[in-house]
N, C-alpha and C. Protein backbone atom coordinates (compact mmCIF):
# COMPACT_ATOMS: atom_id res chain seq x y z
N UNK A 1 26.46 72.31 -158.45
CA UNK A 1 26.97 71.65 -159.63
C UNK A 1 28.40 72.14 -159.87
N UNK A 2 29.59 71.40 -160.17
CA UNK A 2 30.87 71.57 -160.42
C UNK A 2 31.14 72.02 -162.08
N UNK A 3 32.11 72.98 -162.30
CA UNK A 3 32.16 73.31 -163.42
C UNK A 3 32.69 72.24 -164.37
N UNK A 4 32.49 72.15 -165.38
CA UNK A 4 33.21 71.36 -166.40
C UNK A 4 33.89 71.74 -166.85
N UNK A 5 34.49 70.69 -167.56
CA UNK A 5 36.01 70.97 -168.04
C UNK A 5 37.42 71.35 -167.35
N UNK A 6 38.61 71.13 -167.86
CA UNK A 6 39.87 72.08 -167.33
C UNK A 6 39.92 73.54 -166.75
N UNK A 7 40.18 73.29 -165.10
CA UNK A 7 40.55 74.41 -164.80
C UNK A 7 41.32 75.59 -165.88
N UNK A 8 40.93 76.85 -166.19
CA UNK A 8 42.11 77.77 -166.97
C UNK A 8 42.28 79.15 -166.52
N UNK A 9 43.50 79.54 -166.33
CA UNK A 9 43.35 81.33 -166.14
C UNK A 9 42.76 82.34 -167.88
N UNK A 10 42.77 81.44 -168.57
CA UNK A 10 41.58 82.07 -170.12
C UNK A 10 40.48 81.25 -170.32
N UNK A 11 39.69 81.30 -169.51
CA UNK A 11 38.19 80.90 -169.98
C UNK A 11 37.84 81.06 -171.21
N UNK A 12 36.97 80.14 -172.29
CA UNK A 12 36.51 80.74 -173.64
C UNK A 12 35.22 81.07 -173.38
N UNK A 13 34.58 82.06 -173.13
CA UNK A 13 32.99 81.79 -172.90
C UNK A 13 32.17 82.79 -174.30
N UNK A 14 32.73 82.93 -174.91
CA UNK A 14 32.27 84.08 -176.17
C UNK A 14 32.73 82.84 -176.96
N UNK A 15 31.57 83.47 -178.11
CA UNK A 15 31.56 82.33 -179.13
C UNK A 15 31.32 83.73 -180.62
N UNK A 16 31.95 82.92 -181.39
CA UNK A 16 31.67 83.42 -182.93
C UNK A 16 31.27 82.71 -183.61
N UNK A 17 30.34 82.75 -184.58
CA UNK A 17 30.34 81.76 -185.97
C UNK A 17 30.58 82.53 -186.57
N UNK A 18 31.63 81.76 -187.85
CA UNK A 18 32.07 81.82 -189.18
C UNK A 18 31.61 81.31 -189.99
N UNK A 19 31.45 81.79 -191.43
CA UNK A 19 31.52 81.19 -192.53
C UNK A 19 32.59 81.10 -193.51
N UNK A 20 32.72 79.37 -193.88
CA UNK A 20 34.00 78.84 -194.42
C UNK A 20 33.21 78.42 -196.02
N UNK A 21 34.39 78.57 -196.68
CA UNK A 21 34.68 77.64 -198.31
C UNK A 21 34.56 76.43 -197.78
N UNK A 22 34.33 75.34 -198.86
CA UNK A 22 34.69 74.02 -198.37
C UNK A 22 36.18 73.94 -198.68
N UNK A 23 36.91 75.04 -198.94
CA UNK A 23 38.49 74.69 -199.24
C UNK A 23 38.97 75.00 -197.92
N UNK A 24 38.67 76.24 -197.34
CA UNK A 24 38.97 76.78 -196.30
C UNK A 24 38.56 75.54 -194.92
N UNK A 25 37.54 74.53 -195.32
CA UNK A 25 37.02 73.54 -194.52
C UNK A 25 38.38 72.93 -194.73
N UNK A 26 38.57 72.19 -195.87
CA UNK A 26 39.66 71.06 -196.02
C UNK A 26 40.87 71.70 -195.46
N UNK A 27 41.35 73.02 -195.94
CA UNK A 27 42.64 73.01 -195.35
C UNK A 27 42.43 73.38 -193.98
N UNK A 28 41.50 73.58 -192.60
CA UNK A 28 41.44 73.30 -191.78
C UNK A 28 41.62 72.01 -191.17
N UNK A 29 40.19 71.50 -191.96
CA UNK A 29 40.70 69.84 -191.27
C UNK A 29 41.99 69.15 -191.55
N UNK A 30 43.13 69.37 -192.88
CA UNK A 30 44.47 69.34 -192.82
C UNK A 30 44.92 69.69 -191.76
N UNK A 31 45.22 70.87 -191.77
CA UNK A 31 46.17 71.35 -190.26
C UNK A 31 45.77 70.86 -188.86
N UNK A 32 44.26 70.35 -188.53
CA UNK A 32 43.75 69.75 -187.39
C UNK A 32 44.83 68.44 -187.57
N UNK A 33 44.36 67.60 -188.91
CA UNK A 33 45.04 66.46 -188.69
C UNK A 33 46.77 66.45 -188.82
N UNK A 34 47.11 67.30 -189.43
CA UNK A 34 48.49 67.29 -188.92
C UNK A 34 49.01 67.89 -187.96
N UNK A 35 48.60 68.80 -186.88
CA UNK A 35 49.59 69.15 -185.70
C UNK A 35 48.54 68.41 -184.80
N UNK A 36 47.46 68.09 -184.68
CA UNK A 36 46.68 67.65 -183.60
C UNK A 36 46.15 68.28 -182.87
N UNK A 37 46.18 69.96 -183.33
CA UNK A 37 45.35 70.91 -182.21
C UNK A 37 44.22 70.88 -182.80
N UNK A 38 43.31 71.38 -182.00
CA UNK A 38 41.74 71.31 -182.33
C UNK A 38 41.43 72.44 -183.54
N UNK A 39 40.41 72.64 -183.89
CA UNK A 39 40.01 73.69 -185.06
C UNK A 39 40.05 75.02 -184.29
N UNK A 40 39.94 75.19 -183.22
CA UNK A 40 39.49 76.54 -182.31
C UNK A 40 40.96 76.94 -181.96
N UNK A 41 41.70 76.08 -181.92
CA UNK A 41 43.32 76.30 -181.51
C UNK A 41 43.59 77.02 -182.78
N UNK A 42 43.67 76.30 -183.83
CA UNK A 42 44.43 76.36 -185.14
C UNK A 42 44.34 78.16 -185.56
N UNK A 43 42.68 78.07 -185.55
CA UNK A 43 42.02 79.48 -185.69
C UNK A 43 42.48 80.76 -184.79
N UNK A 44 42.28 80.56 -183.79
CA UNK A 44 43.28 81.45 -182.70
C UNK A 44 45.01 81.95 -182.93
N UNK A 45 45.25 80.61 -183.24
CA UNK A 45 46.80 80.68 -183.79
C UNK A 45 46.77 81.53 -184.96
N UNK A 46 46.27 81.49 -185.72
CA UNK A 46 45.66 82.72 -186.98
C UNK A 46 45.16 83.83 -186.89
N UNK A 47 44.60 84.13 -185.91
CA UNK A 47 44.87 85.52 -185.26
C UNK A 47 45.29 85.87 -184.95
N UNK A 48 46.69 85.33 -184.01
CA UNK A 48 47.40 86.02 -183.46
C UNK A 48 48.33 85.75 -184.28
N UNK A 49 48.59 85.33 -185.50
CA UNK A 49 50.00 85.62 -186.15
C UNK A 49 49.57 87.18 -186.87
N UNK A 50 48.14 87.13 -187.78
CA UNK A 50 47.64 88.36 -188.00
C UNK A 50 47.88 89.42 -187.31
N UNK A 51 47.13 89.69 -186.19
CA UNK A 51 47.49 90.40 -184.81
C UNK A 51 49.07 91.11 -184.71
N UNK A 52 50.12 89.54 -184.48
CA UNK A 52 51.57 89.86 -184.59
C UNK A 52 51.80 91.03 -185.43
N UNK A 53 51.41 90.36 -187.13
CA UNK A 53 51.65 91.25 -187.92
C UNK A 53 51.41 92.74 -188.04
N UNK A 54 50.07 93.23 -187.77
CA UNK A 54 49.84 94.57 -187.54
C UNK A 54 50.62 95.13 -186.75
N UNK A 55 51.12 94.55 -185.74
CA UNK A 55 51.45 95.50 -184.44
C UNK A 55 52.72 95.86 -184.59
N UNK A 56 53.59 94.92 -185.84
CA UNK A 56 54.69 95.62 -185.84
C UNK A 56 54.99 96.99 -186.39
């Protein structure tokens, strides 16, 4: 059987669940619908600005 999906050198294979506000829902699905990255992008991108921040 062939793998699915896009070849990547970062595999996601770990998973988390969260629990969200329904505000924290809406202004997700905002930012999904305005840049067009997925919810898992957006979220990532939010860690690593966090991340950024500490390390300075």
């Amino acid at each position: 059987m062939s793998p699915k999906g896009r070849p990547t050198n970062d595999p996601k294979v770990l998973n988390t669940r969260i629990r969200l506000s329904e505000d924290d829902v809406k202004r997700l699905e905002y930012c999904h619908q305005k840049t067009g990255f997925t919810k898992s992008e957006i979220i990532r991108m939010g860690i690593q600005e966090v991340y950024n921040k500490l390390k300075k």
